[in-house]
ModelCIF file with pLDDT and N, C-alpha, C, O atoms, coordinates in Angstrom:
data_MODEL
#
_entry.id   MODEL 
#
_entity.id                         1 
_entity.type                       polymer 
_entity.pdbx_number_of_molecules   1 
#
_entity_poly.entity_id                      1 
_entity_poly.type                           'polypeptide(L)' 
_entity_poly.nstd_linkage                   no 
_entity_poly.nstd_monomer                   no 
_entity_poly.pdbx_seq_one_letter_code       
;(UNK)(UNK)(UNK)(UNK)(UNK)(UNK)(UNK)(UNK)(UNK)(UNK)(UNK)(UNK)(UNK)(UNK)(UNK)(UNK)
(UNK)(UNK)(UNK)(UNK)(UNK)(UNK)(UNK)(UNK)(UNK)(UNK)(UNK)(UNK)(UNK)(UNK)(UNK)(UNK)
(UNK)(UNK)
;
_entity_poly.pdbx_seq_one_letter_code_can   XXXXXXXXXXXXXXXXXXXXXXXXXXXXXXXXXX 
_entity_poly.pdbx_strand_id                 A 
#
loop_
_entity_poly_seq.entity_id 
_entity_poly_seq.num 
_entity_poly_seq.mon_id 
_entity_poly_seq.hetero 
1 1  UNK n 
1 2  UNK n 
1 3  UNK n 
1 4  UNK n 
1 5  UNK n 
1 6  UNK n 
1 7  UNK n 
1 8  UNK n 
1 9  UNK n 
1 10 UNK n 
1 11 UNK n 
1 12 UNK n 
1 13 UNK n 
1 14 UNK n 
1 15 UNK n 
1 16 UNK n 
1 17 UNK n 
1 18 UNK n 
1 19 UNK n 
1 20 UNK n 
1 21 UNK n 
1 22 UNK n 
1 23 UNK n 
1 24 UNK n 
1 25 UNK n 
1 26 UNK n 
1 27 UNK n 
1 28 UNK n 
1 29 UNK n 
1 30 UNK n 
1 31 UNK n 
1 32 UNK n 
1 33 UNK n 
1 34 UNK n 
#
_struct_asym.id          A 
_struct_asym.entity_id   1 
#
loop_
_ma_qa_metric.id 
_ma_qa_metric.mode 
_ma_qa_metric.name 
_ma_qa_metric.software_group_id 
_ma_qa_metric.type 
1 global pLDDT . pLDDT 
2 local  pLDDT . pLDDT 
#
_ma_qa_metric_global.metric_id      1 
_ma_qa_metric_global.metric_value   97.09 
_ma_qa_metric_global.model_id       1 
_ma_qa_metric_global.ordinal_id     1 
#
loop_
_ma_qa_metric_local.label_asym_id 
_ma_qa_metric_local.label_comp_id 
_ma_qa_metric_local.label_seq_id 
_ma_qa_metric_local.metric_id 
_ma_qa_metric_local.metric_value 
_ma_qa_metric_local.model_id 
_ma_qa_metric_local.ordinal_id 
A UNK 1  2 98.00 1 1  
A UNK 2  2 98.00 1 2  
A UNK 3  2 98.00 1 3  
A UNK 4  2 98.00 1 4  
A UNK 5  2 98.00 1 5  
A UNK 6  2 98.00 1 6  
A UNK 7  2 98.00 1 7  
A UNK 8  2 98.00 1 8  
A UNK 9  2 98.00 1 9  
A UNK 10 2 98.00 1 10 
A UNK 11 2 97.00 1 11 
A UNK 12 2 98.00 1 12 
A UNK 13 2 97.00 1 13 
A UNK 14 2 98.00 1 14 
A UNK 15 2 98.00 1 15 
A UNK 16 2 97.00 1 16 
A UNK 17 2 97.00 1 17 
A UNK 18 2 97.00 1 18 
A UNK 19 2 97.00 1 19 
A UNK 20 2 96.00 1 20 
A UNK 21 2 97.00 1 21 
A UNK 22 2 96.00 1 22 
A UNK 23 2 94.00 1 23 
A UNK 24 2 93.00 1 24 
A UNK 25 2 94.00 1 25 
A UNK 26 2 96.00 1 26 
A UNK 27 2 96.00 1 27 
A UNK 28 2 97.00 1 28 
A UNK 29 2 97.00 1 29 
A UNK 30 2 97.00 1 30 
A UNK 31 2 98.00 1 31 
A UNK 32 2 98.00 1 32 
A UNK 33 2 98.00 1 33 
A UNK 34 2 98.00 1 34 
#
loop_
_atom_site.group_PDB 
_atom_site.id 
_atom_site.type_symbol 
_atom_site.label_atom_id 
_atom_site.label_alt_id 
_atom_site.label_comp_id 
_atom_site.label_asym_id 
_atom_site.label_entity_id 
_atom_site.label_seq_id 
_atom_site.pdbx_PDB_ins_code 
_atom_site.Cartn_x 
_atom_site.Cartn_y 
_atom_site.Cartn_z 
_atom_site.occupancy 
_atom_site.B_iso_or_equiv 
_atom_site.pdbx_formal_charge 
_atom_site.auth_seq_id 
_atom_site.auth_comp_id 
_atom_site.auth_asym_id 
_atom_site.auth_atom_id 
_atom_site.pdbx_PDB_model_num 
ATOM 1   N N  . UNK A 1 1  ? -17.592 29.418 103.856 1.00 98.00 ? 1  UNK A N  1 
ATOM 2   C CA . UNK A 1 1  ? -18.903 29.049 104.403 1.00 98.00 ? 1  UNK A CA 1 
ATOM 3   C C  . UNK A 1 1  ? -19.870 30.223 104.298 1.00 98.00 ? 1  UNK A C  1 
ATOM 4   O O  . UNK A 1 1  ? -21.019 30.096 103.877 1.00 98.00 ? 1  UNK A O  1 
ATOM 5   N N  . UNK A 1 2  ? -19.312 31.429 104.726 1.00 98.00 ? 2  UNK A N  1 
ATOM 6   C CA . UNK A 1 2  ? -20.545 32.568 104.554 1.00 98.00 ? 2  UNK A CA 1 
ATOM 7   C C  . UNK A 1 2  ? -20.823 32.615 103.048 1.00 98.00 ? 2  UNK A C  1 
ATOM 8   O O  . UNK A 1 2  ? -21.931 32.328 102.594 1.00 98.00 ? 2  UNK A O  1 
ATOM 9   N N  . UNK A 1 3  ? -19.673 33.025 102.204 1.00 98.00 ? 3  UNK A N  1 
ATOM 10  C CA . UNK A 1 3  ? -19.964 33.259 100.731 1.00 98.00 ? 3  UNK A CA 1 
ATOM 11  C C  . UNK A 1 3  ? -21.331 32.204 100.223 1.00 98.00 ? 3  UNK A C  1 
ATOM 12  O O  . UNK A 1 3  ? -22.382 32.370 99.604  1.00 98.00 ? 3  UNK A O  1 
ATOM 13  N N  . UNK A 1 4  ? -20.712 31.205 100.798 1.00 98.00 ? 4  UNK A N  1 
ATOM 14  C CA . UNK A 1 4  ? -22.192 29.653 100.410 1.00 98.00 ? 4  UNK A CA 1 
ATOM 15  C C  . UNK A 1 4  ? -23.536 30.193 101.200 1.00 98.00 ? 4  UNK A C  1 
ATOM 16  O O  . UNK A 1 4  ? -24.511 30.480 100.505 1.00 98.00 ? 4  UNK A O  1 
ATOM 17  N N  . UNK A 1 5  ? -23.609 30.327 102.516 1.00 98.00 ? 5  UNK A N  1 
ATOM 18  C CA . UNK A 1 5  ? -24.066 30.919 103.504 1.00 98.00 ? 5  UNK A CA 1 
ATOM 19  C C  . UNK A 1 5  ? -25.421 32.168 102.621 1.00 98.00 ? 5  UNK A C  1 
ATOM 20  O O  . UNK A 1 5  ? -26.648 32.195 102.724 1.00 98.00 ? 5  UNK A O  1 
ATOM 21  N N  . UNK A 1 6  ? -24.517 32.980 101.864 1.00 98.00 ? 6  UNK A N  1 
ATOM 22  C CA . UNK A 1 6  ? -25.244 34.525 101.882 1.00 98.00 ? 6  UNK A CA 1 
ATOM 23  C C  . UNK A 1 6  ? -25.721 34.216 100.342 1.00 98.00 ? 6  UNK A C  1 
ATOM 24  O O  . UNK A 1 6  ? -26.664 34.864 99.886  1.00 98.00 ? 6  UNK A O  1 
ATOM 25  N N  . UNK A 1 7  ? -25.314 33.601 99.847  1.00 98.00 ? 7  UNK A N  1 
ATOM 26  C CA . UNK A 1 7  ? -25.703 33.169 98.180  1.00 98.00 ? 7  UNK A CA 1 
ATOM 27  C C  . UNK A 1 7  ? -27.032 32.426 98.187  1.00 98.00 ? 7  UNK A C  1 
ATOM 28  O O  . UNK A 1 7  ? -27.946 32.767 97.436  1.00 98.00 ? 7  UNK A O  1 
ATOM 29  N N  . UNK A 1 8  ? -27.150 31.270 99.155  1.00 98.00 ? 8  UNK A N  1 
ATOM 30  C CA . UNK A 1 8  ? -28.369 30.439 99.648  1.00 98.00 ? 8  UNK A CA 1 
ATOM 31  C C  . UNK A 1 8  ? -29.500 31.416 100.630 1.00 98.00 ? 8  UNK A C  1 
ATOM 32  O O  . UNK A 1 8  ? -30.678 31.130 100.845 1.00 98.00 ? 8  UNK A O  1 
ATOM 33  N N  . UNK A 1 9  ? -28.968 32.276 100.988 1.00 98.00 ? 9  UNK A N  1 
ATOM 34  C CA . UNK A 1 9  ? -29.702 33.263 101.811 1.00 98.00 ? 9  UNK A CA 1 
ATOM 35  C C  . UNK A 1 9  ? -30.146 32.336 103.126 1.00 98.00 ? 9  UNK A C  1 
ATOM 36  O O  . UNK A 1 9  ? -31.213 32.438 103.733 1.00 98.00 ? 9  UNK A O  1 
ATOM 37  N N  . UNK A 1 10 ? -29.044 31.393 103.417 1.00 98.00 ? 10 UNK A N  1 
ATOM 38  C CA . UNK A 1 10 ? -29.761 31.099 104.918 1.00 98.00 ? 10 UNK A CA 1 
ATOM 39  C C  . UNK A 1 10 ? -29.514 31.556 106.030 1.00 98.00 ? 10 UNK A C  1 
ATOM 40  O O  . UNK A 1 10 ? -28.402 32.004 106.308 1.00 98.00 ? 10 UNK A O  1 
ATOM 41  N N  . UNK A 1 11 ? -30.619 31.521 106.956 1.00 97.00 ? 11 UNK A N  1 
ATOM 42  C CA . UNK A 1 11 ? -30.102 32.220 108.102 1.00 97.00 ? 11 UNK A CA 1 
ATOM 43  C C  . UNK A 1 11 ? -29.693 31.748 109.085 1.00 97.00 ? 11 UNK A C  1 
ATOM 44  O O  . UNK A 1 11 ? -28.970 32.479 109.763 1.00 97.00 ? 11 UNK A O  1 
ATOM 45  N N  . UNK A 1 12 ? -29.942 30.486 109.535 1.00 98.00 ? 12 UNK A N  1 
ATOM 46  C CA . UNK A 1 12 ? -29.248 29.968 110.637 1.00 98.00 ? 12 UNK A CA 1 
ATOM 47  C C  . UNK A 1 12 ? -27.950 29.587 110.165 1.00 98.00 ? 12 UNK A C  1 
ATOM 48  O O  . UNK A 1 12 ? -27.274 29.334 111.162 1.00 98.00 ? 12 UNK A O  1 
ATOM 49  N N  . UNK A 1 13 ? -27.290 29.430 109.135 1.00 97.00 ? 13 UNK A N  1 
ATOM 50  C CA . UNK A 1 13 ? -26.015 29.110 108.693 1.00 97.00 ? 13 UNK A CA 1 
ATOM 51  C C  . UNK A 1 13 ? -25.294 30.702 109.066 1.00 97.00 ? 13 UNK A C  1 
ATOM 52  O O  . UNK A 1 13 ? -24.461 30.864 109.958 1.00 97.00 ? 13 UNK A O  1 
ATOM 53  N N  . UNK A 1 14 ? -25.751 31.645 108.293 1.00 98.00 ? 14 UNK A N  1 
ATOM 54  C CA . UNK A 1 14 ? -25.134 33.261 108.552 1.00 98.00 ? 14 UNK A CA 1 
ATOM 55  C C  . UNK A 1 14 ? -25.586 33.517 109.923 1.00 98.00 ? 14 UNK A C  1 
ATOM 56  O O  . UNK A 1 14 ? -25.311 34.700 110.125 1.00 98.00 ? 14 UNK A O  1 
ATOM 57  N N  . UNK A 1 15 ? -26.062 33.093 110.828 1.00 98.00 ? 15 UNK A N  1 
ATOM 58  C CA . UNK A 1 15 ? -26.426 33.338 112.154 1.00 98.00 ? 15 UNK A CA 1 
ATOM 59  C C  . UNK A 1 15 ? -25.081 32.927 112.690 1.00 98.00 ? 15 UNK A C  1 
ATOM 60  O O  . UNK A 1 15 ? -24.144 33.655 113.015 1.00 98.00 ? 15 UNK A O  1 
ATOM 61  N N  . UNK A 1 16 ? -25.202 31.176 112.729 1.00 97.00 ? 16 UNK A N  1 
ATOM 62  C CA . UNK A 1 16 ? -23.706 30.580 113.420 1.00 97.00 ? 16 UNK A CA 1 
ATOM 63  C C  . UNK A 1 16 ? -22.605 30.763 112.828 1.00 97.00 ? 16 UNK A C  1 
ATOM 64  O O  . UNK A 1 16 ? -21.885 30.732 113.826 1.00 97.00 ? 16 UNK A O  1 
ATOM 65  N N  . UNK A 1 17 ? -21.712 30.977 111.745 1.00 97.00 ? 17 UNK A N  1 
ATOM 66  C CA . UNK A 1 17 ? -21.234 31.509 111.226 1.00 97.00 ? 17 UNK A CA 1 
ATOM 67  C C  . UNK A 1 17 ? -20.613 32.834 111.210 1.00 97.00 ? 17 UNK A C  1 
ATOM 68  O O  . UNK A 1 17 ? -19.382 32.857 111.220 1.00 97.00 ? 17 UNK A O  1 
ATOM 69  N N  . UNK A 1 18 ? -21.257 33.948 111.188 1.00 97.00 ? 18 UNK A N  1 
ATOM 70  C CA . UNK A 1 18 ? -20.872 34.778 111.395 1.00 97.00 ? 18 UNK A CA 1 
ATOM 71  C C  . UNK A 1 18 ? -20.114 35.176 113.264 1.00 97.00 ? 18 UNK A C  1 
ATOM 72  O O  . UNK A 1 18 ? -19.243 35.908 113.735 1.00 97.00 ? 18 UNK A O  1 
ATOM 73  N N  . UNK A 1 19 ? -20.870 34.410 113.644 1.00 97.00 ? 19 UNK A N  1 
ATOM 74  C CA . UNK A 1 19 ? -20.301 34.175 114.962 1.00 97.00 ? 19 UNK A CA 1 
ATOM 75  C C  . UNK A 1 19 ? -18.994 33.442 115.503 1.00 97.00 ? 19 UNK A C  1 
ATOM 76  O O  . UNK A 1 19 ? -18.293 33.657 116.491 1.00 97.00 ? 19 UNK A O  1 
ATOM 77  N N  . UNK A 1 20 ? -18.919 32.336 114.311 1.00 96.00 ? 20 UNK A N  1 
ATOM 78  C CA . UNK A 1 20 ? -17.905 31.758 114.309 1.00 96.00 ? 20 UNK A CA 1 
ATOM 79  C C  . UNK A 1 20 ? -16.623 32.659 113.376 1.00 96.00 ? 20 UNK A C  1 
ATOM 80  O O  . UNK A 1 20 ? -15.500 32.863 113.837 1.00 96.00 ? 20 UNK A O  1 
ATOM 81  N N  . UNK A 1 21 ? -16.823 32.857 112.781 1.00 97.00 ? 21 UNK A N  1 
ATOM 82  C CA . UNK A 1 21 ? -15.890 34.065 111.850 1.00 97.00 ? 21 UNK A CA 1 
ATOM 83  C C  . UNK A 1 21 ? -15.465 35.322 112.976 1.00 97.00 ? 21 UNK A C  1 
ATOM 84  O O  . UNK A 1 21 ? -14.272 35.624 113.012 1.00 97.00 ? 21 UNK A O  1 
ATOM 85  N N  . UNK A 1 22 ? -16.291 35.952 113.766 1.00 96.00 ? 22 UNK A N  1 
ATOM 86  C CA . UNK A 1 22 ? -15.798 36.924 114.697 1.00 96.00 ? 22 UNK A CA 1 
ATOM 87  C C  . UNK A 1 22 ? -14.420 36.446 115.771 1.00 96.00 ? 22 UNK A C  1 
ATOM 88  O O  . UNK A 1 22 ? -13.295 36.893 115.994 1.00 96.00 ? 22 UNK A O  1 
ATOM 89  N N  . UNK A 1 23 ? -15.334 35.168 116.305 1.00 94.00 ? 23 UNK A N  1 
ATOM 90  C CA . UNK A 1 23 ? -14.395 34.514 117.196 1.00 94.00 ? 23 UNK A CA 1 
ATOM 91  C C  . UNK A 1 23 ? -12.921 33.762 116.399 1.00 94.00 ? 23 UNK A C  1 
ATOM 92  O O  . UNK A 1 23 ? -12.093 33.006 116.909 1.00 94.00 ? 23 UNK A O  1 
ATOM 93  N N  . UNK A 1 24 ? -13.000 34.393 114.749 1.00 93.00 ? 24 UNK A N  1 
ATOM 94  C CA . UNK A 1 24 ? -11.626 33.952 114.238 1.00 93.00 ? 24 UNK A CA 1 
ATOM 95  C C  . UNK A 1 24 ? -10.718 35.055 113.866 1.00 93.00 ? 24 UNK A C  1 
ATOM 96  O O  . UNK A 1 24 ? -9.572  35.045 113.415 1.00 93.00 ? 24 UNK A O  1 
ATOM 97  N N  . UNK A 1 25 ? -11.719 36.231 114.244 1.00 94.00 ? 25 UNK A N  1 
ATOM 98  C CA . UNK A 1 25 ? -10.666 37.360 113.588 1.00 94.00 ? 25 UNK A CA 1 
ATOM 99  C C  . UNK A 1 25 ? -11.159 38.200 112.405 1.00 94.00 ? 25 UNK A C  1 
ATOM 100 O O  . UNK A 1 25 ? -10.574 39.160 111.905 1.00 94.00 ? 25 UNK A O  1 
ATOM 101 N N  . UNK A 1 26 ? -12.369 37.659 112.034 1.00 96.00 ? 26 UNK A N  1 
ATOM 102 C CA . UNK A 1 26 ? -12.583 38.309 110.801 1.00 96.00 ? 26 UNK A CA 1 
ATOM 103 C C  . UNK A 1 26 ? -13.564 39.980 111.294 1.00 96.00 ? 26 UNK A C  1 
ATOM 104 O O  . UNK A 1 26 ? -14.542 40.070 112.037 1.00 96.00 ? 26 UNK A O  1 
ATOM 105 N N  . UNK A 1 27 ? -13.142 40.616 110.866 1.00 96.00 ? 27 UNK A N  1 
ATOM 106 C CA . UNK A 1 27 ? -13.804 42.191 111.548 1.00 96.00 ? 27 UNK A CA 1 
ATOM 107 C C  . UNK A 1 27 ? -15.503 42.257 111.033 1.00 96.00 ? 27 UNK A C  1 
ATOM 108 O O  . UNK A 1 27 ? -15.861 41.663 110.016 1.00 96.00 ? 27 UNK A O  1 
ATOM 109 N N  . UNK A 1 28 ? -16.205 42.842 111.656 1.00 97.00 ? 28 UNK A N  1 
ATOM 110 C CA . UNK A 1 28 ? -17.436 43.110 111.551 1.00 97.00 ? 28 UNK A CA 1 
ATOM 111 C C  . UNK A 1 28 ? -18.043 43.709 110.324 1.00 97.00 ? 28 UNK A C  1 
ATOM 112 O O  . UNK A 1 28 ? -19.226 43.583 110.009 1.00 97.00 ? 28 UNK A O  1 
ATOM 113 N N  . UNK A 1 29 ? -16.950 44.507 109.522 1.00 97.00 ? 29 UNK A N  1 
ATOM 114 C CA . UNK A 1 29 ? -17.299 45.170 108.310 1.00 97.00 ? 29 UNK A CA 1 
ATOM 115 C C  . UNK A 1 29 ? -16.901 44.035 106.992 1.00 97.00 ? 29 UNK A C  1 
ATOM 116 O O  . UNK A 1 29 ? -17.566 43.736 106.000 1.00 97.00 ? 29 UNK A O  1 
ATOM 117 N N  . UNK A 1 30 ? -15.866 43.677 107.334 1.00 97.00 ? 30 UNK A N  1 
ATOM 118 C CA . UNK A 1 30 ? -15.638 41.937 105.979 1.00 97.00 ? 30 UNK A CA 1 
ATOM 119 C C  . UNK A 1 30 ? -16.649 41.265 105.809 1.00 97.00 ? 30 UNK A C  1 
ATOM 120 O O  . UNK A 1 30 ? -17.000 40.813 104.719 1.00 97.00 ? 30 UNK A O  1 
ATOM 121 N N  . UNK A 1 31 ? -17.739 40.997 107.778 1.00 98.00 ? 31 UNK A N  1 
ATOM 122 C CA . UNK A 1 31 ? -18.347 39.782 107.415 1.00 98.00 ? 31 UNK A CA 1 
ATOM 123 C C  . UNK A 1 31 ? -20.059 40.527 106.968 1.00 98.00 ? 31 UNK A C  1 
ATOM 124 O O  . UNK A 1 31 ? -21.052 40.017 106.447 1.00 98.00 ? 31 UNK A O  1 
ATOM 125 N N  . UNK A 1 32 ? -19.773 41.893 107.457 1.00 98.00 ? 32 UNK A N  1 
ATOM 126 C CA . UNK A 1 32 ? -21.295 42.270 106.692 1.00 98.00 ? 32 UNK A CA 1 
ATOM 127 C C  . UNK A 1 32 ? -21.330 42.311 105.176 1.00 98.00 ? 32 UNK A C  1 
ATOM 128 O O  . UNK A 1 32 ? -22.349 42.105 104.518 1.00 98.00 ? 32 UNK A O  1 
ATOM 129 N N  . UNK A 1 33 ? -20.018 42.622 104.626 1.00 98.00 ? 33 UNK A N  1 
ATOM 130 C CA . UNK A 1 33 ? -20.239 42.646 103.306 1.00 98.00 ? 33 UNK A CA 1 
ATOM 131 C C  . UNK A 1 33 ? -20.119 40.984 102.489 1.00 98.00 ? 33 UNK A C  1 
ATOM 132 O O  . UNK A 1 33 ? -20.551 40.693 101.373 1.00 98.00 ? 33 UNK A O  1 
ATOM 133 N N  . UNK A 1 34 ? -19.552 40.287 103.253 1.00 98.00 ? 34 UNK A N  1 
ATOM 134 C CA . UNK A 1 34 ? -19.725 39.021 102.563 1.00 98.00 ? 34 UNK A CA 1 
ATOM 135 C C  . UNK A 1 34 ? -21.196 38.642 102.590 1.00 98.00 ? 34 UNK A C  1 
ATOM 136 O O  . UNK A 1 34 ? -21.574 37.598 102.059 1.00 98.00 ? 34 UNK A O  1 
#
């Protein structure tokens, strides 16, 4: 979802998303670079 997310450059998708990715485990430095 982010990869789709950061390619489309949207932001309310990488807004909720990235939020949802934290609350799965994914670390803060994976999801800035995705």
């Amino acid at each position: 979802i982010l990869v789709t997310g950061a390619h489309f450059r949207s932001a309310y998708e990488l807004y909720a998303h990235v939020l949802v990715a934290e609350q799965r485990g994914l670390s803060d430095d994976k999801l800035a670079t995705i």
